[in-house]
PDB file of N, CA and C in Angstrom:
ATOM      1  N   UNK A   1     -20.530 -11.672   6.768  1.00  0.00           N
ATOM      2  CA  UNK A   1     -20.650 -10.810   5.608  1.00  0.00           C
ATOM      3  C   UNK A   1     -19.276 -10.667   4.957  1.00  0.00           C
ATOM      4  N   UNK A   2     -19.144 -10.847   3.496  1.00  0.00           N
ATOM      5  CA  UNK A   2     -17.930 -10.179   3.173  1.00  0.00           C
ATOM      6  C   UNK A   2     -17.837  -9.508   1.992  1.00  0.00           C
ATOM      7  N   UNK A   3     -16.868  -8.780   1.038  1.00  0.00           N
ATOM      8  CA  UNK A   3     -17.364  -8.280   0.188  1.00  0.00           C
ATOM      9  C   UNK A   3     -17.679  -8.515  -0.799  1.00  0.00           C
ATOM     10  N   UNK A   4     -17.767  -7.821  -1.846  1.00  0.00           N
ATOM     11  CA  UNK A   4     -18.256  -8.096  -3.161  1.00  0.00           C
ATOM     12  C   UNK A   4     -17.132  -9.397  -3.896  1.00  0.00           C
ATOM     13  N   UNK A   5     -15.825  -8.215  -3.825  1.00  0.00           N
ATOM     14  CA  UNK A   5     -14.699  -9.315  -4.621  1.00  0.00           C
ATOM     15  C   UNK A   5     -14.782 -10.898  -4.133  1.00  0.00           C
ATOM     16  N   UNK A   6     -14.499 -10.895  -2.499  1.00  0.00           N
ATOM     17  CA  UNK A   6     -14.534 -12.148  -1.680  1.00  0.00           C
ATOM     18  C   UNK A   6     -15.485 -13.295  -2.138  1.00  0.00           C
ATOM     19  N   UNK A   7     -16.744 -12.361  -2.583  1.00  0.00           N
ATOM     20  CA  UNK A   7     -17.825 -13.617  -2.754  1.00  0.00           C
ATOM     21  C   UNK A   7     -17.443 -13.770  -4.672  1.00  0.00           C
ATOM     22  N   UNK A   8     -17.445 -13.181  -5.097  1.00  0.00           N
ATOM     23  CA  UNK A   8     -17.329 -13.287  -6.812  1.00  0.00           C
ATOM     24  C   UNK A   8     -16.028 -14.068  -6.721  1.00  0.00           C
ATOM     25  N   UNK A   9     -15.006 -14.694  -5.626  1.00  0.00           N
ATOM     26  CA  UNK A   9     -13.445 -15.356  -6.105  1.00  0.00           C
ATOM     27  C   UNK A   9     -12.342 -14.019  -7.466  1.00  0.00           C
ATOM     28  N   UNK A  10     -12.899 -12.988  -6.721  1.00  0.00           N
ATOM     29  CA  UNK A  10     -11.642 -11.804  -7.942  1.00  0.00           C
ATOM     30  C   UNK A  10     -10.182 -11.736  -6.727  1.00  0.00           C
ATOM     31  N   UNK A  11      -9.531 -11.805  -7.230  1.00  0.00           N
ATOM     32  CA  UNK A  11      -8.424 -11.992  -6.727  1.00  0.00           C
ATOM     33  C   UNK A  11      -7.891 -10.189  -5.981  1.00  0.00           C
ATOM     34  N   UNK A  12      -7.952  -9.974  -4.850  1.00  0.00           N
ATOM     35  CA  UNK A  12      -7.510  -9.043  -4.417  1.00  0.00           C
ATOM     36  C   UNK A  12      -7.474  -9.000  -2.733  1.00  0.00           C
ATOM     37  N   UNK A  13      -6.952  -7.723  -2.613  1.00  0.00           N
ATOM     38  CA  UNK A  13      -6.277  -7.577  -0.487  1.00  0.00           C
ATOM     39  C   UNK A  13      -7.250  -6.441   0.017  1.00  0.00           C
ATOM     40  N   UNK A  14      -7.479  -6.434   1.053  1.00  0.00           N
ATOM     41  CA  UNK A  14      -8.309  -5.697   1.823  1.00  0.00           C
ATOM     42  C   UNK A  14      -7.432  -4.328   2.219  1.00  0.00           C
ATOM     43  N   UNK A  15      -6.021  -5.008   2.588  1.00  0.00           N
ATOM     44  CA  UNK A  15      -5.178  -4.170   2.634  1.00  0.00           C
ATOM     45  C   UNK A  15      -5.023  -2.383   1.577  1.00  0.00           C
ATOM     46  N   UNK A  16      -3.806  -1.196   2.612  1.00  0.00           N
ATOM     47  CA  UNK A  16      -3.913  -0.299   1.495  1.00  0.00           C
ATOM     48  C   UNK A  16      -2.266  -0.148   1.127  1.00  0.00           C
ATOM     49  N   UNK A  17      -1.907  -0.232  -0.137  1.00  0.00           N
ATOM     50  CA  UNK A  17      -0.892  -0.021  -0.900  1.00  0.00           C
ATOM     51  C   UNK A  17      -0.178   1.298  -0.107  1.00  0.00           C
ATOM     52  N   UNK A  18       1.407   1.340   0.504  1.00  0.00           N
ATOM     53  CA  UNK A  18       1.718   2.569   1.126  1.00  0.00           C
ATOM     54  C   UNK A  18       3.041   2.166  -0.325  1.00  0.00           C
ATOM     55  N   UNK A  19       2.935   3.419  -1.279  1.00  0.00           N
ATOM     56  CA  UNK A  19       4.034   3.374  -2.316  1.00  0.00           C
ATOM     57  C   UNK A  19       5.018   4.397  -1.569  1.00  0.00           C
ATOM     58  N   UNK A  20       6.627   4.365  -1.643  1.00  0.00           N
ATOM     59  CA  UNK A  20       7.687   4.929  -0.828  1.00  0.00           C
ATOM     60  C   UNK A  20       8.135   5.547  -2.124  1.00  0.00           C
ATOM     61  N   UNK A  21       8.685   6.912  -1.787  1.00  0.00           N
ATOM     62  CA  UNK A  21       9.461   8.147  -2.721  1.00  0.00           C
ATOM     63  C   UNK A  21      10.752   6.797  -3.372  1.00  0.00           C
ATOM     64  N   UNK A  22      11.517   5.840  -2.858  1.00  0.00           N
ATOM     65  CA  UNK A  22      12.401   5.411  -3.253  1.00  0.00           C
ATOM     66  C   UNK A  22      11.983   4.367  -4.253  1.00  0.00           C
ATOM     67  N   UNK A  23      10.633   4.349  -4.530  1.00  0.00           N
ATOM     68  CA  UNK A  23      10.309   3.190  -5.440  1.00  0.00           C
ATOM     69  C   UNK A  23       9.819   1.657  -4.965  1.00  0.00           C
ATOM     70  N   UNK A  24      10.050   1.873  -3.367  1.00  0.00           N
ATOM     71  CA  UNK A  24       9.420   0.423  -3.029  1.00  0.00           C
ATOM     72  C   UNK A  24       7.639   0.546  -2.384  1.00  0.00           C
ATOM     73  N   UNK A  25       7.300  -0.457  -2.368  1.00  0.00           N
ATOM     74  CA  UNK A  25       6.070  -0.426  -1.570  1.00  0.00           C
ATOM     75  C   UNK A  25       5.697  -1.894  -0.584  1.00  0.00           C
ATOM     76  N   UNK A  26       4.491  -1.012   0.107  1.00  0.00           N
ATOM     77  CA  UNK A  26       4.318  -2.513   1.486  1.00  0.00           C
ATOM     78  C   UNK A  26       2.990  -2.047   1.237  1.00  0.00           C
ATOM     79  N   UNK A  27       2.201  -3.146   1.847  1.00  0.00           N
ATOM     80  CA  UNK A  27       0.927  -3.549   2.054  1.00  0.00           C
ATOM     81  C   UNK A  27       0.492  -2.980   3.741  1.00  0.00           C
ATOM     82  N   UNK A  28      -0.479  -2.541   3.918  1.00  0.00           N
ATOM     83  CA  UNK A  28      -0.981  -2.594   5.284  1.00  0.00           C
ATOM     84  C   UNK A  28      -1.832  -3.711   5.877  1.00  0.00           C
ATOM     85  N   UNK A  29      -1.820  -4.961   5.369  1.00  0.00           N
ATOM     86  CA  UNK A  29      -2.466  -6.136   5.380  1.00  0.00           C
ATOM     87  C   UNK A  29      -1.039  -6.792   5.667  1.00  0.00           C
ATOM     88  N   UNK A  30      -1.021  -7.561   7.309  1.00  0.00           N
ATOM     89  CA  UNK A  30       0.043  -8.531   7.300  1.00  0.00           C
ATOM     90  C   UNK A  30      -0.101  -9.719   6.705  1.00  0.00           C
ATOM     91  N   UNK A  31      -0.868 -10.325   6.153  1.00  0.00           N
ATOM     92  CA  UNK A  31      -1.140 -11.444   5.411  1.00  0.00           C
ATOM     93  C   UNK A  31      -0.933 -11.323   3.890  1.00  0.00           C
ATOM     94  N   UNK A  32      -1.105  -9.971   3.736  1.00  0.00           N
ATOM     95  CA  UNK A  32      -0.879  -9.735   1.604  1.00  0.00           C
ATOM     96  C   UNK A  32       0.240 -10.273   1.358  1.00  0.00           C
ATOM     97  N   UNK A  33       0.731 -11.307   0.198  1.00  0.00           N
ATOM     98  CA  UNK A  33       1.256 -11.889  -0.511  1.00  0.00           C
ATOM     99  C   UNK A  33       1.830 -10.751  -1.672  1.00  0.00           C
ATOM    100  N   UNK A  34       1.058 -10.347  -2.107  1.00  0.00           N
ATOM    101  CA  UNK A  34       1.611  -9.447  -3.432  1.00  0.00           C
ATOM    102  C   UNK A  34       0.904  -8.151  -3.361  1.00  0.00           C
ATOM    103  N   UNK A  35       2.553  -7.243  -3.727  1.00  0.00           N
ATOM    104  CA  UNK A  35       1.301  -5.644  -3.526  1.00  0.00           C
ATOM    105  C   UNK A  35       1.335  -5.485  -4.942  1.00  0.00           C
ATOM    106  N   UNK A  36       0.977  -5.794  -6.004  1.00  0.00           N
ATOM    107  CA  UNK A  36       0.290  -5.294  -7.339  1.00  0.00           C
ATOM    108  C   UNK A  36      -1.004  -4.542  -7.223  1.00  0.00           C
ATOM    109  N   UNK A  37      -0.308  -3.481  -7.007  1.00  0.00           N
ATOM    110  CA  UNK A  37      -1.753  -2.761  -7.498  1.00  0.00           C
ATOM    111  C   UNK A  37      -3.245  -2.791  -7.458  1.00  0.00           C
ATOM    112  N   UNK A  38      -2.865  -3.286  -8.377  1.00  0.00           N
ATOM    113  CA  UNK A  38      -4.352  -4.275  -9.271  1.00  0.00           C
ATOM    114  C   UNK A  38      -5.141  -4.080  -8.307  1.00  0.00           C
ATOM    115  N   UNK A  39      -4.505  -5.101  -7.416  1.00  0.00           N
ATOM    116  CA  UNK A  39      -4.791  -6.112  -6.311  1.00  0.00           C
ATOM    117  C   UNK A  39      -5.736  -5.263  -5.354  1.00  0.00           C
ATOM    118  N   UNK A  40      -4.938  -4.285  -5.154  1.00  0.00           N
ATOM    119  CA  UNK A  40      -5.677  -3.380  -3.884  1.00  0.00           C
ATOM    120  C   UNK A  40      -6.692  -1.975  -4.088  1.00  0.00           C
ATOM    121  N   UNK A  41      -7.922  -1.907  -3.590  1.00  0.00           N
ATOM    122  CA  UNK A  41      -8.423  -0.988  -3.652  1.00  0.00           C
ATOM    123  C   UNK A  41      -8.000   0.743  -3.447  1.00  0.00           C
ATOM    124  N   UNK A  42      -7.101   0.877  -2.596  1.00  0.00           N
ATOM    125  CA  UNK A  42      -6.561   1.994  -1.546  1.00  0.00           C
ATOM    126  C   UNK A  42      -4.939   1.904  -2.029  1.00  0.00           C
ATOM    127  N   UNK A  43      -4.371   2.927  -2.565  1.00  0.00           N
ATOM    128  CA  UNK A  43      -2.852   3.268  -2.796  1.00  0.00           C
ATOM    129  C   UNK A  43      -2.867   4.403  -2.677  1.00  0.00           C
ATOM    130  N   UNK A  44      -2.019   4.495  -1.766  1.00  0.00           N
ATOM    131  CA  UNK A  44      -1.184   5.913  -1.334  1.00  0.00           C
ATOM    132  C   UNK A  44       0.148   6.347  -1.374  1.00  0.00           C
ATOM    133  N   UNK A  45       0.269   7.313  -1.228  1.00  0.00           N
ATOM    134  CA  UNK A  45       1.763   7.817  -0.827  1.00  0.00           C
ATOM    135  C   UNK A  45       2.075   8.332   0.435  1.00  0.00           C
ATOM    136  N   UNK A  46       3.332   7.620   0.436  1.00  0.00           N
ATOM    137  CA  UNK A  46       3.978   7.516   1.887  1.00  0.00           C
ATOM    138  C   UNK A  46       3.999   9.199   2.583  1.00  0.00           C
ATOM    139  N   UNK A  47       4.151   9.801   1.565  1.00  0.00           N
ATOM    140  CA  UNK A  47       4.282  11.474   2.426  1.00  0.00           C
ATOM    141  C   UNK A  47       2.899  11.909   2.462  1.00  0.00           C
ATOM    142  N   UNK A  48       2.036  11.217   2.060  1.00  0.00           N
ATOM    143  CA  UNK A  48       0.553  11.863   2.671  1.00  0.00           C
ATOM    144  C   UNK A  48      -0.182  10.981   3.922  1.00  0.00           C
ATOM    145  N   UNK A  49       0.768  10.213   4.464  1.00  0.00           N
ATOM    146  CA  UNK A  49       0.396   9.688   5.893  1.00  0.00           C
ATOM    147  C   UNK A  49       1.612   9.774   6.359  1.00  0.00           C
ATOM    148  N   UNK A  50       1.324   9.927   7.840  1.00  0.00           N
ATOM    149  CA  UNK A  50       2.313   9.789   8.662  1.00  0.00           C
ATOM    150  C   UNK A  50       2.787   8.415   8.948  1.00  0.00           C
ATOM    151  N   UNK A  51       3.977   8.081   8.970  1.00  0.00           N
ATOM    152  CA  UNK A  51       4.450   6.927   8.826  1.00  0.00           C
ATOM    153  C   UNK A  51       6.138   7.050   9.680  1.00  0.00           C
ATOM    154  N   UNK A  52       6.854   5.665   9.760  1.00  0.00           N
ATOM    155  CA  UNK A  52       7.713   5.723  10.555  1.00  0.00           C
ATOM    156  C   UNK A  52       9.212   5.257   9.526  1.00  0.00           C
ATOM    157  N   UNK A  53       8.512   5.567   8.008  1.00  0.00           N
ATOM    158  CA  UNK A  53       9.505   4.881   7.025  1.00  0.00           C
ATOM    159  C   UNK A  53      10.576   6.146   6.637  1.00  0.00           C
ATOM    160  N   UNK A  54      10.225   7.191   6.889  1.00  0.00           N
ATOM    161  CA  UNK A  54      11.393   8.177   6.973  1.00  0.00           C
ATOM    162  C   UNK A  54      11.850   8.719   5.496  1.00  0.00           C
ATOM    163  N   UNK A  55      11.227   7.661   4.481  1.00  0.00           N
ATOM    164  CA  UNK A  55      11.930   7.844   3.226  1.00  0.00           C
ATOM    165  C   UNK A  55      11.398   9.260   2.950  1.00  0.00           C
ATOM    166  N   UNK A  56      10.690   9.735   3.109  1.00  0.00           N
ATOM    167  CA  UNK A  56       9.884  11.005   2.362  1.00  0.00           C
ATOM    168  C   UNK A  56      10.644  12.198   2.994  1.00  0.00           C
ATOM    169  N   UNK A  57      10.929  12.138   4.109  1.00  0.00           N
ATOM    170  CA  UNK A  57      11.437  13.164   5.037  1.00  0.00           C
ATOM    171  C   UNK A  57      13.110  12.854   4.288  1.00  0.00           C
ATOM    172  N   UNK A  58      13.399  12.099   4.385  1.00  0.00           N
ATOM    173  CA  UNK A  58      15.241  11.706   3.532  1.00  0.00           C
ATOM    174  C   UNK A  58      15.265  12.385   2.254  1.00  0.00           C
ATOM    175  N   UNK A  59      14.179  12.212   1.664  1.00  0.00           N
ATOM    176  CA  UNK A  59      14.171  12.855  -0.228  1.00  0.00           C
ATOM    177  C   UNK A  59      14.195  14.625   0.459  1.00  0.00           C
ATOM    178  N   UNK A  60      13.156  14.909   0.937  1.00  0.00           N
ATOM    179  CA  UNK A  60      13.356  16.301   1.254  1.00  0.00           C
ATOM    180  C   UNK A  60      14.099  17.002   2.018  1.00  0.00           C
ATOM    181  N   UNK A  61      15.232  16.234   2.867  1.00  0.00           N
ATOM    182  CA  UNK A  61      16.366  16.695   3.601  1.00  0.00           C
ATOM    183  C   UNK A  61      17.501  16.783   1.944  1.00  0.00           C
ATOM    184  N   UNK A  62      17.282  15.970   1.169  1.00  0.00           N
ATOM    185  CA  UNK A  62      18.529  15.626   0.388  1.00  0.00           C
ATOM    186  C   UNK A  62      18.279  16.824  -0.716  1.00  0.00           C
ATOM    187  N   UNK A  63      17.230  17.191  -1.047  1.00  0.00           N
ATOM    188  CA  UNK A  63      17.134  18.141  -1.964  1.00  0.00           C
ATOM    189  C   UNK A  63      16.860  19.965  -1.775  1.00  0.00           C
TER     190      UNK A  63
END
């Protein structure tokens, strides 16, 4: 079985977009090629999961 996009050939990641307070972002898919957006169903922000990237906790120590 796979999904909708997979079978139609639409170009996108299964993966979920983790966007960082400093402006960068990563994929939770080790295979994603490109995190555009677009691309991914699921984008979040890094301070609404727990995570080991620290940036969110750094912005709010600094301010």
């Amino acid at each position: 079985m796979s999904c909708v996009s997979c079978r139609t050939g639409l170009d996108h990641c299964h993966g979920t977009v983790v966007l960082h307070v400093d402006g960068g972002a990563e994929c939770t898919d080790p295979d994603c090629a490109d995190v555009q957006l677009v691309r991914h169903t699921l984008v979040i922000r890094c301070a609404d999961v727990e995570s080991e990237c620290g940036c969110y906790e750094e912005l709010r120590l600094a301010s």
